[in-house]
Protein backbone atom coordinates (compact mmCIF):
# COMPACT_ATOMS: atom_id res chain seq x y z
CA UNK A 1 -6.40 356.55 -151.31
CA UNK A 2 -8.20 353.71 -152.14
CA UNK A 3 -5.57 351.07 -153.67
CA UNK A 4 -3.24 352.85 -151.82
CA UNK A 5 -4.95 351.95 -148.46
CA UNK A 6 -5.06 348.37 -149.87
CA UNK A 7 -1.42 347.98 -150.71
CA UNK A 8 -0.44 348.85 -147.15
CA UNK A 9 -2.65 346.66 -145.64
CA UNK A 10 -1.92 343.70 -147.85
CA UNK A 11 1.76 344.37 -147.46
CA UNK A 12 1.71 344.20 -143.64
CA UNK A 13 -0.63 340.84 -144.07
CA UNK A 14 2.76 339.88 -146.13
CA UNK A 15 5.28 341.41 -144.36
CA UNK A 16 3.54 339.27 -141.24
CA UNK A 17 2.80 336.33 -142.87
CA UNK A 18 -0.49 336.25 -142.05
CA UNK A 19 -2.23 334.28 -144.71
CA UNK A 20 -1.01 331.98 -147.04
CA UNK A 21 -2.45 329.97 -150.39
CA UNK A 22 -4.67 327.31 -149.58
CA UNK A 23 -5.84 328.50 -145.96
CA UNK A 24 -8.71 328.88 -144.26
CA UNK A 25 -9.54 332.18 -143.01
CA UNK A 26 -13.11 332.81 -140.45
CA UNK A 27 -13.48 336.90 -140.38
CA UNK A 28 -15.00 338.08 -136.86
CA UNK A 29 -18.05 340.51 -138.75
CA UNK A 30 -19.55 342.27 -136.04
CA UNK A 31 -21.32 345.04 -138.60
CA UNK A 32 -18.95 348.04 -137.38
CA UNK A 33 -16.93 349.69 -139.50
CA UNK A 34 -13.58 347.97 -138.56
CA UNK A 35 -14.87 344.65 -138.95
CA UNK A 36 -16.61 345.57 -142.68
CA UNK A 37 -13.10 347.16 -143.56
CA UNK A 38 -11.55 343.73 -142.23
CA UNK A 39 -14.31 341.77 -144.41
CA UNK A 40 -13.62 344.22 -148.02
CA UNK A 41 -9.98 343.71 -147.74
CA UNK A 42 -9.77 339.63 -147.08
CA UNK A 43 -12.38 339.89 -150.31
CA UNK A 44 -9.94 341.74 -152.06
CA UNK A 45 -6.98 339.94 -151.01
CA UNK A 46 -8.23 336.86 -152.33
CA UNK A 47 -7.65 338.18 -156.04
CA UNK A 48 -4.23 337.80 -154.76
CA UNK A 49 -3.54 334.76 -152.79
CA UNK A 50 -6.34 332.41 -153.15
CA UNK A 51 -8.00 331.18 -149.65
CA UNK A 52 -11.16 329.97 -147.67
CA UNK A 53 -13.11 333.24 -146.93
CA UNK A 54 -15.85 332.32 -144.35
CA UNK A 55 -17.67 334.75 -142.20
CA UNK A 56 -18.92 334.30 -138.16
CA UNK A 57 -21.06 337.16 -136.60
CA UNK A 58 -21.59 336.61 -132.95
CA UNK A 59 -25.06 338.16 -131.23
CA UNK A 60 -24.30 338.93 -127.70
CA UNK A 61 -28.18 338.89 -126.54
CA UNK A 62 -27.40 342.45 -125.44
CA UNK A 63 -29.05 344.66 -127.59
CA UNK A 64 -32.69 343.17 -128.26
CA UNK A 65 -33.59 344.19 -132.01
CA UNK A 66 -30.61 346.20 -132.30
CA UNK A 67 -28.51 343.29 -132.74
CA UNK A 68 -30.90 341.07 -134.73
CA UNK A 69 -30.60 344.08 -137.46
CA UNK A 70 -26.57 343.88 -137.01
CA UNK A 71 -26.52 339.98 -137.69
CA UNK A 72 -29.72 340.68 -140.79
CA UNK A 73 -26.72 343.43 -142.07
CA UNK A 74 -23.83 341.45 -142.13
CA UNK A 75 -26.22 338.17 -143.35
CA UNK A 76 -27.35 340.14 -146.54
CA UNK A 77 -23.83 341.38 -147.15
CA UNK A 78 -22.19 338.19 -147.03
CA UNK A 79 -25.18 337.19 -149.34
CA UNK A 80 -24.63 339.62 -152.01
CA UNK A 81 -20.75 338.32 -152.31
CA UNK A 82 -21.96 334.88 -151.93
CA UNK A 83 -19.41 334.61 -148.83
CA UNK A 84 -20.24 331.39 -146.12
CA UNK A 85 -21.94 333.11 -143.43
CA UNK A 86 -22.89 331.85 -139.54
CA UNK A 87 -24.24 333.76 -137.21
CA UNK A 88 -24.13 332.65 -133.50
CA UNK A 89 -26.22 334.09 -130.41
CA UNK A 90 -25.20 333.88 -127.24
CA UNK A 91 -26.34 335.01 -123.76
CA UNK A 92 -23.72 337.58 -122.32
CA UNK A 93 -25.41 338.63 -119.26
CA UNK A 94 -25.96 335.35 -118.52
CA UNK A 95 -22.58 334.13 -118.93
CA UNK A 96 -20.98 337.40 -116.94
CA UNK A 97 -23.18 336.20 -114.06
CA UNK A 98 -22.52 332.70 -113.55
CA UNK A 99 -18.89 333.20 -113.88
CA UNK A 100 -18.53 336.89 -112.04
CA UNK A 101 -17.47 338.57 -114.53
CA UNK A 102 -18.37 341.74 -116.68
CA UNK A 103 -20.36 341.64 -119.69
CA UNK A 104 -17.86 343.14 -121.92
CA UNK A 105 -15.36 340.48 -120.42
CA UNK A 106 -17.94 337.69 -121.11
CA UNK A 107 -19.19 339.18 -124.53
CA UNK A 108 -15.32 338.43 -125.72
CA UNK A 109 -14.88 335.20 -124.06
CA UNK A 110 -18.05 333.68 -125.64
CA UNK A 111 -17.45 335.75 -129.02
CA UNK A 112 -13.53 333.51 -128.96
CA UNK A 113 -15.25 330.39 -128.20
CA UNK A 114 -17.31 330.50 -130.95
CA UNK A 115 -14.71 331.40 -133.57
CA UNK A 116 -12.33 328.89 -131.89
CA UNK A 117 -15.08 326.25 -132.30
CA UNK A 118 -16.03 326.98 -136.15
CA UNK A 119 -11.97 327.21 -136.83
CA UNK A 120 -11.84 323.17 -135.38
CA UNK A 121 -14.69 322.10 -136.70
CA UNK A 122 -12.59 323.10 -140.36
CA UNK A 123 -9.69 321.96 -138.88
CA UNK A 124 -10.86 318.67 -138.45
CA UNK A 125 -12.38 318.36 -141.52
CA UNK A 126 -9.16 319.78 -143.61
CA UNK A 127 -7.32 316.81 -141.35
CA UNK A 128 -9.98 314.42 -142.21
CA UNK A 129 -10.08 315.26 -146.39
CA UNK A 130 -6.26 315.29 -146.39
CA UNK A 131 -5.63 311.72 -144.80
CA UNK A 132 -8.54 310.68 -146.93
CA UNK A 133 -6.31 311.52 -150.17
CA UNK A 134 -3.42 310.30 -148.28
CA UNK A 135 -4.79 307.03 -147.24
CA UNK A 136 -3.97 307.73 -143.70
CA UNK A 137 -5.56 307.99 -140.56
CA UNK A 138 -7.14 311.12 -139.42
CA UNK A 139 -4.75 313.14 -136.77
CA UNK A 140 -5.79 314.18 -133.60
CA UNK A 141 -4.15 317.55 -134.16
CA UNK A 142 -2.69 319.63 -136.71
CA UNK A 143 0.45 321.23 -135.55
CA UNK A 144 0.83 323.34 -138.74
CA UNK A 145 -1.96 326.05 -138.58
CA UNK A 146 -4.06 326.83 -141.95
CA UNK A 147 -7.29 327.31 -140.57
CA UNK A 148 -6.93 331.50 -139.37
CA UNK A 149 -9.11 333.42 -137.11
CA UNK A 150 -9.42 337.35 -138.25
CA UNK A 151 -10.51 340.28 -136.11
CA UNK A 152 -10.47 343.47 -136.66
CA UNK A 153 -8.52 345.32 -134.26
CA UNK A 154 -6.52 348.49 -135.71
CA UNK A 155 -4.37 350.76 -134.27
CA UNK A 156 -6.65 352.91 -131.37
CA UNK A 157 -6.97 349.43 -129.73
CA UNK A 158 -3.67 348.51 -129.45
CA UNK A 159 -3.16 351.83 -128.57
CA UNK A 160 -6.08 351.59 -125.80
CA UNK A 161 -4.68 348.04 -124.73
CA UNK A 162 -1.44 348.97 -124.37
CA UNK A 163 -2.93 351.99 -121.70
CA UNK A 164 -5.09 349.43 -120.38
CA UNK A 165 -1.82 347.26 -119.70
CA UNK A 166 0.57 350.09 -118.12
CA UNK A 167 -1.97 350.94 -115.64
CA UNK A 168 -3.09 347.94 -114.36
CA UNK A 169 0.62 347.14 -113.63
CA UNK A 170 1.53 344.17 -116.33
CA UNK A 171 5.03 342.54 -117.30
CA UNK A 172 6.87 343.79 -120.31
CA UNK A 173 4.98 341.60 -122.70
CA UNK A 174 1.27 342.81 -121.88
CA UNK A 175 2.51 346.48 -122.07
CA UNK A 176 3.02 344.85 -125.73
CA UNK A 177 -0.09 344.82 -126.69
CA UNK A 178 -1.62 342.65 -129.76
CA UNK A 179 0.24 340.34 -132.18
CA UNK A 180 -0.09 340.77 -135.62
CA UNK A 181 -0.63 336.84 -135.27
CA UNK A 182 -1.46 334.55 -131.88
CA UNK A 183 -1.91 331.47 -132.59
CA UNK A 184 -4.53 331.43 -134.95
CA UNK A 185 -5.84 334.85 -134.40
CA UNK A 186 -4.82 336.98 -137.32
CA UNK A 187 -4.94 340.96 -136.81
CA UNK A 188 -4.50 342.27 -140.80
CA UNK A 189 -5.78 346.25 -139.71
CA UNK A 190 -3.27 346.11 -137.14
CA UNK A 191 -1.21 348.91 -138.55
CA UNK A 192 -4.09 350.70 -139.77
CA UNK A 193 -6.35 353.83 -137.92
CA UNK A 194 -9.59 354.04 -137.52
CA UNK A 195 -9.80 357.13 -139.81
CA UNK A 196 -8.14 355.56 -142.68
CA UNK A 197 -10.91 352.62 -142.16
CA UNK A 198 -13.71 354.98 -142.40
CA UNK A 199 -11.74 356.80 -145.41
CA UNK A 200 -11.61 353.21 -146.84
CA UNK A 201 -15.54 352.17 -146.17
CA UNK A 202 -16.67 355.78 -147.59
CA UNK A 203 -14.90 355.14 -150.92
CA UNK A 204 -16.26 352.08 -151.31
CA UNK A 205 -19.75 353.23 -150.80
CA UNK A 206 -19.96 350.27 -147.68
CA UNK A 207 -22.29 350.76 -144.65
CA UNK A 208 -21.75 349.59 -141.26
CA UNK A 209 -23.72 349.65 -138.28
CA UNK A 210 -22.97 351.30 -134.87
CA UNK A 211 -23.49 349.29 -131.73
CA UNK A 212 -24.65 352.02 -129.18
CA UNK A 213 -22.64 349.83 -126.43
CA UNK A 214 -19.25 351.43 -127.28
CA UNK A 215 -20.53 354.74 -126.16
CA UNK A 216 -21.39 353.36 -122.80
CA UNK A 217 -18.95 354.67 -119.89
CA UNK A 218 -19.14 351.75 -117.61
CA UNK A 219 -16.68 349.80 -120.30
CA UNK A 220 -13.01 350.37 -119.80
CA UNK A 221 -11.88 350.62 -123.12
CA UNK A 222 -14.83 353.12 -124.06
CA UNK A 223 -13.38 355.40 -121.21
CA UNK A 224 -10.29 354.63 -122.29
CA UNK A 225 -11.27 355.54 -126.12
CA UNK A 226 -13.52 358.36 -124.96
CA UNK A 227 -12.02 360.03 -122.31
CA UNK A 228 -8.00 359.31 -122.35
CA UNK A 229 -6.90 358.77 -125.87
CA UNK A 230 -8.20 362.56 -127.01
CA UNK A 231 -6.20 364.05 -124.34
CA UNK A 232 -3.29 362.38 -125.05
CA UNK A 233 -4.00 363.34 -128.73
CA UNK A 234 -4.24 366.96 -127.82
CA UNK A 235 -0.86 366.45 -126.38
CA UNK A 236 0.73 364.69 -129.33
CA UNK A 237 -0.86 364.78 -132.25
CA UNK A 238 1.15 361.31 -133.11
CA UNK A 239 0.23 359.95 -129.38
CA UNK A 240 -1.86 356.97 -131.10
CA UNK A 241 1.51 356.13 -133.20
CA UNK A 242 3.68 356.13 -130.62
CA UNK A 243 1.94 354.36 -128.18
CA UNK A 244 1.98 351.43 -131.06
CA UNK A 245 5.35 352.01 -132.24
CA UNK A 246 6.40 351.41 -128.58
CA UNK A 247 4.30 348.46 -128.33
CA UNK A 248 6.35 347.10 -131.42
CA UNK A 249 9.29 347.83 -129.44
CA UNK A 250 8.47 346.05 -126.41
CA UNK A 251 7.46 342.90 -128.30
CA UNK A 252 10.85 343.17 -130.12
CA UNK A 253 12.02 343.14 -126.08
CA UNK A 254 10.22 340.46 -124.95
CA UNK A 255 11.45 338.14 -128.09
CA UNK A 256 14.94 338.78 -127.35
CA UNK A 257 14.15 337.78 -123.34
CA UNK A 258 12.16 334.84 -124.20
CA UNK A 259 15.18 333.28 -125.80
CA UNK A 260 17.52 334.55 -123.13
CA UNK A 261 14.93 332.69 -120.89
CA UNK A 262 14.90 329.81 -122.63
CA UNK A 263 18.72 329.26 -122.35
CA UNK A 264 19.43 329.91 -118.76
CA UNK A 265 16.25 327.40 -118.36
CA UNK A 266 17.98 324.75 -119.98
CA UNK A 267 21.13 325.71 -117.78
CA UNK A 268 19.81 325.90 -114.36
CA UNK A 269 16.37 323.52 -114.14
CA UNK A 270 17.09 319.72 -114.30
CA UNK A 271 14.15 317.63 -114.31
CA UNK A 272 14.52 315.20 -110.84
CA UNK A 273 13.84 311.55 -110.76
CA UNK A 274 10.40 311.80 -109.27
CA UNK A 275 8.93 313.93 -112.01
CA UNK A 276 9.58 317.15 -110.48
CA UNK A 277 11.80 320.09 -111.18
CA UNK A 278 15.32 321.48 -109.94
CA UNK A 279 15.61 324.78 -110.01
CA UNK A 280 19.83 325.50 -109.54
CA UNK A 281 21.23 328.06 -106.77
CA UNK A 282 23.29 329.17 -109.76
CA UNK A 283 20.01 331.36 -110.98
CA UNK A 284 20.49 333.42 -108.32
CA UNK A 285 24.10 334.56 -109.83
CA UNK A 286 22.08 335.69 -112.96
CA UNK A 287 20.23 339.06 -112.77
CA UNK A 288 16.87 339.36 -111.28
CA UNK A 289 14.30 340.07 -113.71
CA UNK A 290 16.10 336.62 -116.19
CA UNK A 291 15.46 334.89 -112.24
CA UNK A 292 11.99 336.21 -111.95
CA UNK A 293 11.05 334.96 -115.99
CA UNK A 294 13.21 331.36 -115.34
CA UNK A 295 11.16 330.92 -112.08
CA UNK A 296 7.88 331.58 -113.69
CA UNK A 297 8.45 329.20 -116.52
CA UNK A 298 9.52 326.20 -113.84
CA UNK A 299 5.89 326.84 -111.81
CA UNK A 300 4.35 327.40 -115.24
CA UNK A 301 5.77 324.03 -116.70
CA UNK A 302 5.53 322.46 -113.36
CA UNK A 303 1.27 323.76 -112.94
CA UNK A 304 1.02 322.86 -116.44
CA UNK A 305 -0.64 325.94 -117.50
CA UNK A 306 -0.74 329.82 -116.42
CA UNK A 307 -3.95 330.65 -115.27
CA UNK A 308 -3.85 332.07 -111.50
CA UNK A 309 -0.23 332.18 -111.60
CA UNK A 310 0.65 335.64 -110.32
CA UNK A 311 3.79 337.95 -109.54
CA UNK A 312 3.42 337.21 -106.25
CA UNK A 313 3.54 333.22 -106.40
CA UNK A 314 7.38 334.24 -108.29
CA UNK A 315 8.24 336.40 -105.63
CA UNK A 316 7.29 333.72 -102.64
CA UNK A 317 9.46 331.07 -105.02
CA UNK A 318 12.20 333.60 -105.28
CA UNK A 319 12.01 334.32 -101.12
CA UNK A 320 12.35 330.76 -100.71
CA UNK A 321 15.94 330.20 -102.10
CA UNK A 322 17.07 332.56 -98.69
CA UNK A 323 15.01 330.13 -96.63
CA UNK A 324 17.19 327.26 -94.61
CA UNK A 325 16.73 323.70 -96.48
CA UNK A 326 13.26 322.20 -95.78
CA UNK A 327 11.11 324.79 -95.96
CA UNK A 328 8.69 324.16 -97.80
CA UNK A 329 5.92 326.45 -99.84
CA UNK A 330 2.56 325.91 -101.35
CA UNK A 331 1.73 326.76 -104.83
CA UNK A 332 -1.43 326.72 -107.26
CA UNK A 333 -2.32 323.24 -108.88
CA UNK A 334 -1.46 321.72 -105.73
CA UNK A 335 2.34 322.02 -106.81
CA UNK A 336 4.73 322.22 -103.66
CA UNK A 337 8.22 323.99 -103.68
CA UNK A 338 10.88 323.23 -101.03
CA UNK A 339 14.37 324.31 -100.34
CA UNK A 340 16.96 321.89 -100.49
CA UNK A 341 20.83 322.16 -100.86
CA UNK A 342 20.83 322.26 -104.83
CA UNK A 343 18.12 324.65 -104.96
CA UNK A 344 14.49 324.77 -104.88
CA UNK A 345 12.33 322.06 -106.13
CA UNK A 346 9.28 322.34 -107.82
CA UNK A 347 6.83 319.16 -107.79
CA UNK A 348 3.03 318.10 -108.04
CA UNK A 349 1.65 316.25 -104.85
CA UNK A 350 0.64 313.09 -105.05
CA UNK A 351 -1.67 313.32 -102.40
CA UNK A 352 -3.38 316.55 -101.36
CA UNK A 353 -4.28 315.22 -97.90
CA UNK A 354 -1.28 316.47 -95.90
CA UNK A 355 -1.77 319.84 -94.08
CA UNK A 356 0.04 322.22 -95.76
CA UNK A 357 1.50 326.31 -94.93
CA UNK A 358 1.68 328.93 -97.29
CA UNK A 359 3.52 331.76 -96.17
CA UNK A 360 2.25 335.28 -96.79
CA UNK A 361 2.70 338.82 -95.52
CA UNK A 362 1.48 339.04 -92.25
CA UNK A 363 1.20 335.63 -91.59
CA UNK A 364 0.68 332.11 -92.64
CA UNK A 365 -2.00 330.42 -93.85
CA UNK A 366 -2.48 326.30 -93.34
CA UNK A 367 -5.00 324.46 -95.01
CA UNK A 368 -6.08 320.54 -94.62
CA UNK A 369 -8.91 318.61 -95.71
CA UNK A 370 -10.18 316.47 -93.75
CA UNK A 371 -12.69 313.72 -95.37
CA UNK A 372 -13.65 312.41 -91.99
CA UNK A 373 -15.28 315.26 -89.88
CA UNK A 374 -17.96 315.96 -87.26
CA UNK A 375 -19.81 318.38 -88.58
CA UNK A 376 -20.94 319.67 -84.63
CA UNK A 377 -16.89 320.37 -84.74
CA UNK A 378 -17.37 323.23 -86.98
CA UNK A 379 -14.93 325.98 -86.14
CA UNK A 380 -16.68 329.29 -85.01
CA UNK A 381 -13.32 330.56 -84.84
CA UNK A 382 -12.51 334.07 -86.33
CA UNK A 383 -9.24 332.55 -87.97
CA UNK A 384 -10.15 329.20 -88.32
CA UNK A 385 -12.95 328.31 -91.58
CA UNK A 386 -14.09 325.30 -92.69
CA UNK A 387 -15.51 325.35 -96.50
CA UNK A 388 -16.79 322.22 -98.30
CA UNK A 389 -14.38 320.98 -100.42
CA UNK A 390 -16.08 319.72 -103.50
CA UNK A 391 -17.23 322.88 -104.52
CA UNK A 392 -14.63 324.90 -105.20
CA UNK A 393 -14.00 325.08 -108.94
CA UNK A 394 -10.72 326.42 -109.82
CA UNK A 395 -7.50 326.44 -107.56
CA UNK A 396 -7.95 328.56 -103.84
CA UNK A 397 -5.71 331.41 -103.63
CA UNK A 398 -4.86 333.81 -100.71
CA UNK A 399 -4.46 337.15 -102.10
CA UNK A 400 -5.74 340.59 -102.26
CA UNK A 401 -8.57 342.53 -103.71
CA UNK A 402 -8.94 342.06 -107.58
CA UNK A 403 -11.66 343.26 -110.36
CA UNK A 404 -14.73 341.42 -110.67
CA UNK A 405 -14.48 339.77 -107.17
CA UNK A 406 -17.84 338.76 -105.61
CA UNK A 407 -19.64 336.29 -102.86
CA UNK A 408 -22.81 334.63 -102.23
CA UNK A 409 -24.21 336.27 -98.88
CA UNK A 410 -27.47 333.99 -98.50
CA UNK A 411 -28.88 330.77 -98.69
CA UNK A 412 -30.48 331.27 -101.94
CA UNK A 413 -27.24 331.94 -103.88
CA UNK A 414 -27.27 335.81 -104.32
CA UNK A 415 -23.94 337.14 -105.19
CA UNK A 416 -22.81 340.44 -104.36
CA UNK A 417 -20.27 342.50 -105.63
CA UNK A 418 -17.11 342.51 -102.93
CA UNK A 419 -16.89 346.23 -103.19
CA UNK A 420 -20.54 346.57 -102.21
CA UNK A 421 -20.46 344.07 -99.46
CA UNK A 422 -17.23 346.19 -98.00
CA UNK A 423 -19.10 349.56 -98.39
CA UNK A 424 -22.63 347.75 -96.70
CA UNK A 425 -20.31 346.55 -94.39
CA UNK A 426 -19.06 349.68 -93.51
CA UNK A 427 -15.68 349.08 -93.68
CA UNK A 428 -13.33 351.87 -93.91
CA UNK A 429 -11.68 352.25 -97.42
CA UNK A 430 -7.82 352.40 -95.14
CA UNK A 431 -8.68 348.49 -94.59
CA UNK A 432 -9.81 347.49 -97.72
CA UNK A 433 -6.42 347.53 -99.86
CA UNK A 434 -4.86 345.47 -96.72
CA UNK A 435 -7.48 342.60 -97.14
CA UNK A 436 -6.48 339.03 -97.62
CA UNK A 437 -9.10 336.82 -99.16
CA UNK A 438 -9.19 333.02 -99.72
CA UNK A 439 -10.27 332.81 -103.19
CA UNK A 440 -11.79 330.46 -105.68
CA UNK A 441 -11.05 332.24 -108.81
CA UNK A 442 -13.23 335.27 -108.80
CA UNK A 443 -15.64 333.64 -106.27
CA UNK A 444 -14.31 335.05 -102.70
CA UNK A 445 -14.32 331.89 -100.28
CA UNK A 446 -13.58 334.00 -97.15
CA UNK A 447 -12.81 337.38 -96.48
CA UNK A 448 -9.93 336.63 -93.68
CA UNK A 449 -10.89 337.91 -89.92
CA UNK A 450 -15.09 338.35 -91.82
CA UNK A 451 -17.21 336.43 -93.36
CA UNK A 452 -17.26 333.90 -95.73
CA UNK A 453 -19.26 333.00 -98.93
CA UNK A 454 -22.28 330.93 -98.26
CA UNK A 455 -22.11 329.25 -101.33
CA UNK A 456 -19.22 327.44 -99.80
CA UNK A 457 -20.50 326.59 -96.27
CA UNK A 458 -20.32 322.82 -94.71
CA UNK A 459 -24.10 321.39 -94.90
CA UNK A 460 -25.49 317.86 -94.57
CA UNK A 461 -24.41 316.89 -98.38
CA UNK A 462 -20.79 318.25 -97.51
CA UNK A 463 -18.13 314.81 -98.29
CA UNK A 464 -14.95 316.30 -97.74
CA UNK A 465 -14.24 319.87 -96.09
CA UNK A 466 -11.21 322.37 -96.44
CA UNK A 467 -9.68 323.72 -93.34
CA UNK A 468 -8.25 326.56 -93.19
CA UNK A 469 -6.40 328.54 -90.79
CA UNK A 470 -5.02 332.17 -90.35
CA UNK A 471 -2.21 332.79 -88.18
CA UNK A 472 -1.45 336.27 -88.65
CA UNK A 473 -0.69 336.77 -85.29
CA UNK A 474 -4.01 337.72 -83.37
CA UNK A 475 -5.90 335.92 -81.75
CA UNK A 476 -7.91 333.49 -82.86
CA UNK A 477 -11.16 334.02 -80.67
């Protein structure tokens, strides 16, 4: 079981072409059994195919002593095989605070940052030695990846991610779960269970430590791992397998429509004199999910980069094309569509000073700022906001309720969970779902016809404001 075990894992790694001669390869260690499996089988792959083993462990500040004995465990093991080890602490709670977010969400970003920032650091370096030999200067990037990222994840997560996916409603490629390989991440245990990973550890006389977080219910993917995934196996004994085989299947899907995509891109958006993009009335001959994935791309390429962009900013594109020419729509990245007789063009303003309209079910919202104001002018309107400009960190969207969503109700910047402000608030849970909110990422600005966030309010240091306006067809009193 043991070799055998070994052979399947290293021919997937093959079979993937996941790690070649020569790289570099930093192994996420947390101390649990996946990642120690993950850790004895790059050891013994190196007999193999010769590469950089390094080790990161990452200490969350979660766990108090708990988690200094996980990093002590995987320090002394690395020790013993004389493998490069760095351990980095973060603050988790901290982090899921100032950025509204869960800890398990901000546990992983921070835990990605600091792989991503060990893999460049070696990046640069492998740059730097090779132009040294080479006599040339040192690149600013390295477009041909050899410095790897490994993590453990086997297949109950994809299985759990792929749940996790369906149910919150995502595209054909999320319901695909994990890559074998993105980017730099490499996922070797990817076609292996958990129970052939203990099998594996128990052979080998290993140890691992258990972090007493993953049997806390407030985490998704516990419940998910606790609660669903045994009924489903009770089911199907093969539920786990199939839910990955699937997966498989839809990334096989999503290849094949990625390239379809790609070719009815280059057919029906023309790049326009002024920088901006074309998008051809011909797409709308094509069928609609190819127009939905050709219309993302355009905002995508025209934003310059995905974050924020939603379903529903590809379904306001897509209305537009049965709008008369000259309408005009408001995007994310301050990136303005309008309807003209080709098509629908896509562009970045120049100039963000113009008062704009963004359509949107029940009504339309116009925003302006204004960098000359009289602060005695301040709207008291119920429709009608004005929020100080300079504060808002990411892009403002007008949308609905969303995990994670939160607001500073006071003056000394306490936040509050949305869902507890709508409950204090006593407003009934028929309303809630029909909420629009103007928000700043996960920061809610203003919850439209209540209040808004005081973090954002106009105040003597205020230099430029955002006005906003609801016209959803009451009054604005």
């Amino acid at each position: 079981m043991n070799e055998q075990f070994l052979q399947q894992v290293f021919s997937y790694m093959e079979e993937q072409k996941l790690i070649r001669t020569g790289d570099t390869v930093f192994a996420g260690v947390s101390g649990g059994a996946d990642s120690m499996c993950l850790l004895e089988v790059l050891c013994a792959y190196r007999i193999q195919t010769a590469f950089d083993l390094r080790v990161i462990h990452v200490e969350h500040g979660i766990r108090g002593e708990a988690s200094i004995a996980d990093a002590d465990y995987v320090r002394g093991f690395c020790g013993e095989r004389k493998i490069p080890c760095e351990v980095v602490s973060v603050d988790a709670r901290s982090y899921s605070k100032e950025h509204g977010c869960s800890v398990e969400e901000a546990a992983r970003e921070l835990r990605y940052e600091a792989f991503e920032a060990n893999a460049r650091m070696a990046e640069c370096i492998r740059a730097s030695e090779e132009s040294c030999t080479k006599g040339q200067a040192v690149p600013q990037d390295v477009p041909d990846c050899r410095v790897k990222i490994a993590v453990a994840h086997h297949m109950e997560d994809q299985a759990e991610t792929v749940l996790w996916q369906l149910i919150r409603g995502s595209d054909i490629k999320g319901m695909g779960g994990m890559r074998p390989m993105r980017g730099r991440i490499i996922r070797p245990l990817l076609n292996s269970s958990r129970a052939q990973i203990e099998d594996f550890l128990q052979q080998r006389s290993i140890g691992w430590r258990e972090d007493s977080t993953n049997m806390d219910g407030t985490y998704t993917r516990n419940r998910l791992r606790m609660d669903v995934l045994p009924v489903l196996s009770e089911l199907n004994g093969q539920a786990v397998l199939h839910l990955c085989e699937s997966a498989s299947r839809l990334q096989e899907t999503e290849r094949f429509l990625k390239q379809q995509t790609k070719k009815l891109y280059e057919r029906c958006v023309k790049e326009t004199p002024d920088g901006g993009w074309c998008v051809e009335e011909s797409l709308l001959d094509e069928a609609p999910l190819l127009q939905r994935r050709v219309l993302y791309l355009a905002l995508q390429n025209a934003c310059q980069k995905a974050k924020d962009l939603t379903a529903r900013h590809v379904q306001l594109l897509q209305e537009l094309f049965s709008l008369q020419t000259g309408r005009e729509l408001m995007l994310p990245y301050h990136v303005l569509a309008r309807r003209t007789y080709e098509g629908v063009e896509l562009f970045r303003e120049s100039g963000n000073h113009e008062k704009k309209e963004q359509p949107f079910s029940g009504g339309m919202v116009r925003m302006e700022i204004l960098e000359q104001f009289d602060r005695s002018e301040i709207s008291k309107k119920k429709y009608t906001k004005w929020f100080d400009y300079d504060k808002i960190e990411h892009n403002v969207q007008i949308r609905g309720r969303q995990a994670g969503d939160f607001l500073v109700i006071d003056e000394a910047g306490h936040r509050q969970k949305l869902k507890k402000y709508l409950v204090n608030e006593k407003i009934p849970g028929s309303r809630r779902e029909n909420l629009l909110l103007l928000a700043d990422g996960s920061h809610v600005m203003w919850i439209i016809g209540h209040r808004i966030s005081d973090h954002y309010k106009v105040d003597e240091h205020t230099k430029r404001v955002l006005k906003v306006q609801y016209d959803g067809g009451k009054e604005d009193e």
